[in-house]
C-alpha atoms as a PDB file:
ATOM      1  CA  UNK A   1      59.098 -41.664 -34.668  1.00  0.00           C
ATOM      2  CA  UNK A   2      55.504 -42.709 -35.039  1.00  0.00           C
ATOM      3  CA  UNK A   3      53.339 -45.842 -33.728  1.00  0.00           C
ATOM      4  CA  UNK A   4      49.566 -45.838 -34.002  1.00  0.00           C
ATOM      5  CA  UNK A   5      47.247 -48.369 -32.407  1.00  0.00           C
ATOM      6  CA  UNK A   6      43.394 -48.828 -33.295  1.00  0.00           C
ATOM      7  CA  UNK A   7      40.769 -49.790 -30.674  1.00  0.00           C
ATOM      8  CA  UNK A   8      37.531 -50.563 -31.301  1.00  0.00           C
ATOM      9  CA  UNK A   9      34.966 -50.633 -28.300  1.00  0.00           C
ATOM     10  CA  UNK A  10      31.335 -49.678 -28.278  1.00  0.00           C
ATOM     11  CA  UNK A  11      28.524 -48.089 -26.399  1.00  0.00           C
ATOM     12  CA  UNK A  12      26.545 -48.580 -23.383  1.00  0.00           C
ATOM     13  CA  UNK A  13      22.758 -46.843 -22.153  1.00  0.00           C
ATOM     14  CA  UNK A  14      24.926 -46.268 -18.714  1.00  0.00           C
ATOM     15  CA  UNK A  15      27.272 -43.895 -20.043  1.00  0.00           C
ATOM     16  CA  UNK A  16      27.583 -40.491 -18.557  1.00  0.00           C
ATOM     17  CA  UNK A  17      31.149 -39.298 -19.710  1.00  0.00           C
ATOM     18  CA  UNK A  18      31.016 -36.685 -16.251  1.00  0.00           C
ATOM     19  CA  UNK A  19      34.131 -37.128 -14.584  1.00  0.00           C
ATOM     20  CA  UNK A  20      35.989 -33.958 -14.466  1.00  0.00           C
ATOM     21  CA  UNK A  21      39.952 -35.203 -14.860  1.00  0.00           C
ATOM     22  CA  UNK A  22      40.138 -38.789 -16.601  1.00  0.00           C
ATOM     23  CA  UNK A  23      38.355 -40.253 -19.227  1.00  0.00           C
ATOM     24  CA  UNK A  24      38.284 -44.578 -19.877  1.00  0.00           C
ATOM     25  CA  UNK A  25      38.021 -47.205 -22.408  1.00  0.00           C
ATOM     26  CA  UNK A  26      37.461 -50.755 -21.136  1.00  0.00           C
ATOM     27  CA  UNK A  27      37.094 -53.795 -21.769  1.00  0.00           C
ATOM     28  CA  UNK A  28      34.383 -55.013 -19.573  1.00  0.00           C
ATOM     29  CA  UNK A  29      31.200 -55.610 -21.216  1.00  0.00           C
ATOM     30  CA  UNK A  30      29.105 -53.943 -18.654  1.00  0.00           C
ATOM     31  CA  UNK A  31      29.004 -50.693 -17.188  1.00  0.00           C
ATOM     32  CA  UNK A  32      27.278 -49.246 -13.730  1.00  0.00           C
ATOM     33  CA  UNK A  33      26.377 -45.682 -13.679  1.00  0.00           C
ATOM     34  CA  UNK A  34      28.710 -45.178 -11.298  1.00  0.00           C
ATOM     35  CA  UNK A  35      31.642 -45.272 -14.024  1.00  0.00           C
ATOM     36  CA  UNK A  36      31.057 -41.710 -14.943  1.00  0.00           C
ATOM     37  CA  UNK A  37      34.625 -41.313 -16.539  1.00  0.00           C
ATOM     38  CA  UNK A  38      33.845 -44.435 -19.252  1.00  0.00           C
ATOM     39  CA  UNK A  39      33.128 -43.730 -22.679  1.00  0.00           C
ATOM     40  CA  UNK A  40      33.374 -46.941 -24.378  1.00  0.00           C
ATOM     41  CA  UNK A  41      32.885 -50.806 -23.180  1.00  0.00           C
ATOM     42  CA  UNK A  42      33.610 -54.003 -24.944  1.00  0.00           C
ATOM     43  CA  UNK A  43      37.502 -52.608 -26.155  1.00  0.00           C
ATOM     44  CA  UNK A  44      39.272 -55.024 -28.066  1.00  0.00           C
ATOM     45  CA  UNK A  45      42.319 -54.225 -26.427  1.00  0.00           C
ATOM     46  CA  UNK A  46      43.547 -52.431 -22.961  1.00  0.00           C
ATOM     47  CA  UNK A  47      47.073 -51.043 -22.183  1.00  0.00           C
ATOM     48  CA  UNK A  48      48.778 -54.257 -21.724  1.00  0.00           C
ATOM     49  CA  UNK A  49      47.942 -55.090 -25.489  1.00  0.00           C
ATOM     50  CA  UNK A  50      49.742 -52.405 -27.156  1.00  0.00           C
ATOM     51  CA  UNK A  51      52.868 -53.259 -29.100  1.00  0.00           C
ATOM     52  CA  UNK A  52      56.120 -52.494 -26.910  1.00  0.00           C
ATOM     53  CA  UNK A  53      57.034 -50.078 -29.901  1.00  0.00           C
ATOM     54  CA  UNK A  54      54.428 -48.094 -28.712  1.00  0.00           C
ATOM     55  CA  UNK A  55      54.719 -48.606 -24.926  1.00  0.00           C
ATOM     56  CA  UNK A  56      58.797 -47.721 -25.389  1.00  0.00           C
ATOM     57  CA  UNK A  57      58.000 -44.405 -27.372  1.00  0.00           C
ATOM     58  CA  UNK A  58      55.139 -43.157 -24.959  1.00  0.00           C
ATOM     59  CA  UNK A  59      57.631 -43.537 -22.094  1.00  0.00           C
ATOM     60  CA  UNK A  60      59.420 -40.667 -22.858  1.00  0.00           C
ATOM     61  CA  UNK A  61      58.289 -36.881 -21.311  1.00  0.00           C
ATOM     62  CA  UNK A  62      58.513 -35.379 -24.991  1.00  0.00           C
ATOM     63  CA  UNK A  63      55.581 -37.853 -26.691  1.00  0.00           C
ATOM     64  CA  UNK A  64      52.774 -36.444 -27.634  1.00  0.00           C
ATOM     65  CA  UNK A  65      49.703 -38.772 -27.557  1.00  0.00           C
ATOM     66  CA  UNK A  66      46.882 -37.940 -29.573  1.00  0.00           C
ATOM     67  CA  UNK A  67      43.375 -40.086 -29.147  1.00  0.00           C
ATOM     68  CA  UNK A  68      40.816 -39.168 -31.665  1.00  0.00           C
ATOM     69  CA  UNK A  69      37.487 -40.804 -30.872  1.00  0.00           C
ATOM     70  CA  UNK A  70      35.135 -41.458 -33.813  1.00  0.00           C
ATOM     71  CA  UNK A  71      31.571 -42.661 -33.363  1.00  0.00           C
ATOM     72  CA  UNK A  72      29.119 -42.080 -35.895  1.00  0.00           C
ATOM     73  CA  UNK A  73      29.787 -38.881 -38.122  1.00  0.00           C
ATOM     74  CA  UNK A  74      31.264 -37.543 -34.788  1.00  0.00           C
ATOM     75  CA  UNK A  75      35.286 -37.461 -33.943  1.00  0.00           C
ATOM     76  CA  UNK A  76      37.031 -35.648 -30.945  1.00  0.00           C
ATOM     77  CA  UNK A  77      40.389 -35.131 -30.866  1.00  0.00           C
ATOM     78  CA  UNK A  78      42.269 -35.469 -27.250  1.00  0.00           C
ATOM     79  CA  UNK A  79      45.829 -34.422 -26.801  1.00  0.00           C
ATOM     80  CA  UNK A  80      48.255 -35.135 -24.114  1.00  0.00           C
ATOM     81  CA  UNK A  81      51.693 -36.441 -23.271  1.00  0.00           C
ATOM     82  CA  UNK A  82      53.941 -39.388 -22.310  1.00  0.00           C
ATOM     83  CA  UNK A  83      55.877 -39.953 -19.415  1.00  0.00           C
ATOM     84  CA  UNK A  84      58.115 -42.065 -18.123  1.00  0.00           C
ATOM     85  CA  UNK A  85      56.564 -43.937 -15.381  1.00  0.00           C
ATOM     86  CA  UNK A  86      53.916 -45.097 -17.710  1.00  0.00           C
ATOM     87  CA  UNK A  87      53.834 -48.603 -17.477  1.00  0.00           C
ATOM     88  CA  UNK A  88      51.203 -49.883 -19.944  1.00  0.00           C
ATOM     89  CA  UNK A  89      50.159 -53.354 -17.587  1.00  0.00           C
ATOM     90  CA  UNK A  90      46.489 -53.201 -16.809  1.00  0.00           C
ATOM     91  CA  UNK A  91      44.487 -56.076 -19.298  1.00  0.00           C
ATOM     92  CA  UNK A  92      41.498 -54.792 -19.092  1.00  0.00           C
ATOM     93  CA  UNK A  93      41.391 -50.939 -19.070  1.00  0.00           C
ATOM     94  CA  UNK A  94      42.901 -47.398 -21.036  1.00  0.00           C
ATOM     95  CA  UNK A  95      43.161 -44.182 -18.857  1.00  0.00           C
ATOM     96  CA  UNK A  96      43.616 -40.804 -20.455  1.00  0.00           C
ATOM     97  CA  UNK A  97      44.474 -38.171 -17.306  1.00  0.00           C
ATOM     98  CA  UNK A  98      44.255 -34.487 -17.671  1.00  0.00           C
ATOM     99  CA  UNK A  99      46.742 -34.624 -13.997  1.00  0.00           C
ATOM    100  CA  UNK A 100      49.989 -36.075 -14.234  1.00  0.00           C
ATOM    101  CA  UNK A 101      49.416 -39.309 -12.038  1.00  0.00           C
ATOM    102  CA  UNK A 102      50.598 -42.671 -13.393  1.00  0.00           C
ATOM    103  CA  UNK A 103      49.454 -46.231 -12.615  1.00  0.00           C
ATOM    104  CA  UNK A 104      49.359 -48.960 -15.231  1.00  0.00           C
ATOM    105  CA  UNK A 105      45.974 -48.384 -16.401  1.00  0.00           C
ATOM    106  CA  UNK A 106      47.383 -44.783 -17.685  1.00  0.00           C
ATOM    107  CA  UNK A 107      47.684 -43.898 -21.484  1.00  0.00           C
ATOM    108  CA  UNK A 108      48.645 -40.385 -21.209  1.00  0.00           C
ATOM    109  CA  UNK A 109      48.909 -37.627 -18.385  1.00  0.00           C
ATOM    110  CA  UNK A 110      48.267 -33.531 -19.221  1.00  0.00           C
ATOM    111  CA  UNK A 111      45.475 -34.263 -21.568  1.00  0.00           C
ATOM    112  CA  UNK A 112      43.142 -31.521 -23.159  1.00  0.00           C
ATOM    113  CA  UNK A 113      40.178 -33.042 -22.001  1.00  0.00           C
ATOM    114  CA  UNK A 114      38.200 -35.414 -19.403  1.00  0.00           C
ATOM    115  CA  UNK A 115      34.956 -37.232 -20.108  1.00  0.00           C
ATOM    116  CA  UNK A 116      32.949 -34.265 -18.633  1.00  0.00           C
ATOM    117  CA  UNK A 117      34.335 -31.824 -21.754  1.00  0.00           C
ATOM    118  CA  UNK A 118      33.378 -33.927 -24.489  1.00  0.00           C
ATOM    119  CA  UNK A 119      30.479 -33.173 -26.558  1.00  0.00           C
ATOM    120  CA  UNK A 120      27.432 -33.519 -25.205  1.00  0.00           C
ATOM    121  CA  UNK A 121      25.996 -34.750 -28.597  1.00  0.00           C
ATOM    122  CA  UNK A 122      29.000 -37.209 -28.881  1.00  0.00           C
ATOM    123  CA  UNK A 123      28.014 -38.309 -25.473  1.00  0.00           C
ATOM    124  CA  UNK A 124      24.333 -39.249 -26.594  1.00  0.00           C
ATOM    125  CA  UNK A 125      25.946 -41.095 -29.180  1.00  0.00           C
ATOM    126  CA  UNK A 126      27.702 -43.247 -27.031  1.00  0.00           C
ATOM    127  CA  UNK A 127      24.913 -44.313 -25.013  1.00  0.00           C
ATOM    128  CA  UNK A 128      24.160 -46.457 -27.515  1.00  0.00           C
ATOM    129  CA  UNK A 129      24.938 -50.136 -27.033  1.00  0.00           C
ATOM    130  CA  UNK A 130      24.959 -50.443 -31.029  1.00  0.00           C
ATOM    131  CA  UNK A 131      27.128 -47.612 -31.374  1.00  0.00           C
ATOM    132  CA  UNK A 132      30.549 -48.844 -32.799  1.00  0.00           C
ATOM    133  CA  UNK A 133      33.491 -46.448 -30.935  1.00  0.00           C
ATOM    134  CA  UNK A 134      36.747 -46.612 -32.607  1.00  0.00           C
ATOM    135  CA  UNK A 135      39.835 -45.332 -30.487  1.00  0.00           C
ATOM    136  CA  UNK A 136      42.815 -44.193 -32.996  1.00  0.00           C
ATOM    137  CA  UNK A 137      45.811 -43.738 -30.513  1.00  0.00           C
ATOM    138  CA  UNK A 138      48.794 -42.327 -32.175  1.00  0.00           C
ATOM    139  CA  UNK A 139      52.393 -41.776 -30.282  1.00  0.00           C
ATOM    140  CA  UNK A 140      55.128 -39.480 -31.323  1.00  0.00           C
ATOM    141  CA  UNK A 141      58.319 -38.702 -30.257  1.00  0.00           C
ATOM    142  CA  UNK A 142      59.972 -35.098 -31.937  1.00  0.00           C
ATOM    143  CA  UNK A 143      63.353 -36.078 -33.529  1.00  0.00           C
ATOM    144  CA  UNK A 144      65.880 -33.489 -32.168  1.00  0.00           C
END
């Protein structure tokens, strides 16, 4: 089973992307540098906007989440898993964790990367106010 959700956010000049475990989307509009783990502003939607489909599959320890972030010519791929204390309730914000903590800003937990190990050139990107981000969050559950 399959469920795919599509947010669109965009950049900001504050952006660093340098926090070592998470990684954020949010919705606010502005952004302080001290934010470090924030890669897009403006989203469209948080974590209490995606469909329960979605919510109900990522719940489960066997999910695998994938996030591929595309900005420009650039995408990077991010990997990690559900679980099922994720609770999908915060309206303004999406949290990708490489640890396994859960609160309901959390998208995924055991991912492959944090805002420090993306691209640096992807990063520059971002720092764009004009620069369109598009989130593509797929959700999958392996059929046994």
């Amino acid at each position: 089973m399959i469920e795919k959700v599509i947010v669109l956010a965009r950049g900001h000049e504050n952006i660093l992307a340098e926090h070592r475990t998470t990684l954020e989307i949010t919705k606010d509009e502005e952004l302080s540098p001290r934010g470090d783990c924030i890669v897009g502003v403006a989203a469209d939607k948080a974590l209490a906007d995606f469909p329960e489909r979605f919510k109900r599959l990522a719940r489960n320890s066997n999910a695998v989440i994938t996030l591929v972030l595309k900005a420009g010519d650039r995408e990077v791929t991010i990997h990690g898993r559900g679980h099922e204390k994720l609770s999908f309730t915060d309206a303004r914000d999406i949290v990708v964790r490489k640890s396994t903590f859960t609160c309901g800003r959390t998208l995924m937990v055991g991912a492959s990367h944090s805002a420090r190990e993306l691209p640096r050139d992807f990063v520059a990107l971002l720092r764009s106010p004009e620069q369109k981000l598009i989130a593509e969050i797929t959700v999958e559950v392996p059929e046994h």
